[in-house]
Protein backbone atom coordinates (compact mmCIF):
# COMPACT_ATOMS: atom_id res chain seq x y z
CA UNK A 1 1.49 13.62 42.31
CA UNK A 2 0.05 10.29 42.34
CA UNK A 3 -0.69 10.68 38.80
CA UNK A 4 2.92 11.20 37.98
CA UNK A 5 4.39 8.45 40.39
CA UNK A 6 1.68 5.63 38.66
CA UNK A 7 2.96 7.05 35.38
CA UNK A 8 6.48 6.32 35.90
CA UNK A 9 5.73 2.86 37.27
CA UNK A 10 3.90 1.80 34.09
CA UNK A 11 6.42 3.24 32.33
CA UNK A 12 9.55 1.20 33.97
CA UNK A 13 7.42 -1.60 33.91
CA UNK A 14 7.14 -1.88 37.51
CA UNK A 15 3.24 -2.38 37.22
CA UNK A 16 1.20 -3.97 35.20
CA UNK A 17 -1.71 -2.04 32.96
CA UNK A 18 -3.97 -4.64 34.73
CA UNK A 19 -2.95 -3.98 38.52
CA UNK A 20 -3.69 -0.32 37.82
CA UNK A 21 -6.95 -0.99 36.90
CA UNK A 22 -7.63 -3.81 39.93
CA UNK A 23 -6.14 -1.26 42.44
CA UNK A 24 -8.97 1.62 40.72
CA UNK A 25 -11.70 -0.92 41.28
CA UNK A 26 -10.79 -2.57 44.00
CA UNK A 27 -12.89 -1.69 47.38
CA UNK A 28 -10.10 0.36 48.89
CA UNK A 29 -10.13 2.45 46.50
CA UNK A 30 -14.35 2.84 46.97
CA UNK A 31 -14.01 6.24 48.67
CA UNK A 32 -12.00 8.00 46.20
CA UNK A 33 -13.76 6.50 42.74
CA UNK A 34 -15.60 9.64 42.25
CA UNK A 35 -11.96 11.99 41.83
CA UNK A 36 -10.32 13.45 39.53
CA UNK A 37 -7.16 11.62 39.55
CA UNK A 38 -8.28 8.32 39.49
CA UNK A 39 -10.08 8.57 36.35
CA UNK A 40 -7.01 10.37 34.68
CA UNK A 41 -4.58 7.16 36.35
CA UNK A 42 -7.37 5.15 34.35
CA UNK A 43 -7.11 6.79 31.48
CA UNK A 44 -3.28 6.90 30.95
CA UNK A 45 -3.36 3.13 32.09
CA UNK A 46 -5.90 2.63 29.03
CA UNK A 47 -4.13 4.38 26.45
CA UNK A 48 -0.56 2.76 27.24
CA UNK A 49 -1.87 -0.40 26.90
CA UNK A 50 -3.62 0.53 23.51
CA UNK A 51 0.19 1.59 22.50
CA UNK A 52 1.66 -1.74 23.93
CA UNK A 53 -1.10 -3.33 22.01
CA UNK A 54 -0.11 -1.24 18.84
CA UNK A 55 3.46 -2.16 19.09
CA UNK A 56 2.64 -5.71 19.17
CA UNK A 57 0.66 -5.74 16.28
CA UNK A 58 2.79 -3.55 13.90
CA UNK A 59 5.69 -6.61 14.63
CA UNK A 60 3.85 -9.30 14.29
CA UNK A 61 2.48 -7.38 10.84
CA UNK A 62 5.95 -6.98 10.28
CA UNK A 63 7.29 -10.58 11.08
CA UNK A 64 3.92 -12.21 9.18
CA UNK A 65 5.22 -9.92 5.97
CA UNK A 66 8.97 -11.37 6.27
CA UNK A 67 7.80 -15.01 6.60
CA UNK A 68 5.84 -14.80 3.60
CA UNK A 69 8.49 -13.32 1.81
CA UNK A 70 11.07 -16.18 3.19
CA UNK A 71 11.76 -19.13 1.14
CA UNK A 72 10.79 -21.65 4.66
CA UNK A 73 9.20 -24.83 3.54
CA UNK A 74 6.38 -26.00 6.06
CA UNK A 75 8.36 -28.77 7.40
CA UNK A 76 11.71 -26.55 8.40
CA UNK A 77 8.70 -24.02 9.91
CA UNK A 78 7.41 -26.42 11.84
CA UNK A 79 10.78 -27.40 12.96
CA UNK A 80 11.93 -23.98 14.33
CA UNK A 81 8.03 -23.97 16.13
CA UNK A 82 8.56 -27.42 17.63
CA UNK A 83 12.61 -25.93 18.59
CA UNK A 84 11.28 -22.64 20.24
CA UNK A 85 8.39 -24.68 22.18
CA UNK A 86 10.98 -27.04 23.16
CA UNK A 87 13.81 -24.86 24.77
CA UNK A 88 11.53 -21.36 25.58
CA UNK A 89 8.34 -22.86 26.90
C-alpha cells in the first residue's frame, strides 16, 4: 500500500524524487531499511527521475535543433536571454 500511495504522490507531483530518497535514508526510517518495500519505493523514485531526466533532454535536443535551424543573429539571441532573465528570474 505504501508503495502505491508514494507512487501517486510522485506522480501528482506532490513530492519530490529527492524527499523520497531523504525520507528512505533518513534515521526514522533506520528500522525498516532492510524491507522489501522500501527498496521497491527507491527504485520507482530512481527510475521516474531517469524519465523526468529523459524528457528534459529530448526538449532541450529538440529546442537546440530549432535554434540552429532559426535565422536569430547573436545579438537578437542575446536579447531574448537578457528579456527572459529580466522578467522570469
Amino acid at each position: 500500500m505504501m508503495i502505491v500511495i508514494v507512487d501517486k504522490m510522485l506522480k501528482t507531483q506532490i513530492v519530490d524524487c529527492s524527499s523520497i530518497v531523504k525520507w528512505i535514508f533518513s534515521s526514522e526510517m533506520r528500522g525498516e531499511i532492510t524491507s522489501f518495500y522500501v527498496w521497491e519505493i527507491l527504485n520507482s523514485t530512481i527510475n521516474r527521475m531517469c524519465q523526468q531526466v529523459q524528457k528534459l533532454q529530448n526538449e532541450y535536443t529538440e529546442l537546440n535543433e530549432k535554434y540552429k535551424k532559426s535565422s536569430l543573429d547573436p545579438d537578437s539571441v542575446f536579447a531574448l536571454k537578457t528579456f527572459f532573465i529580466y522578467f522570469f528570474a
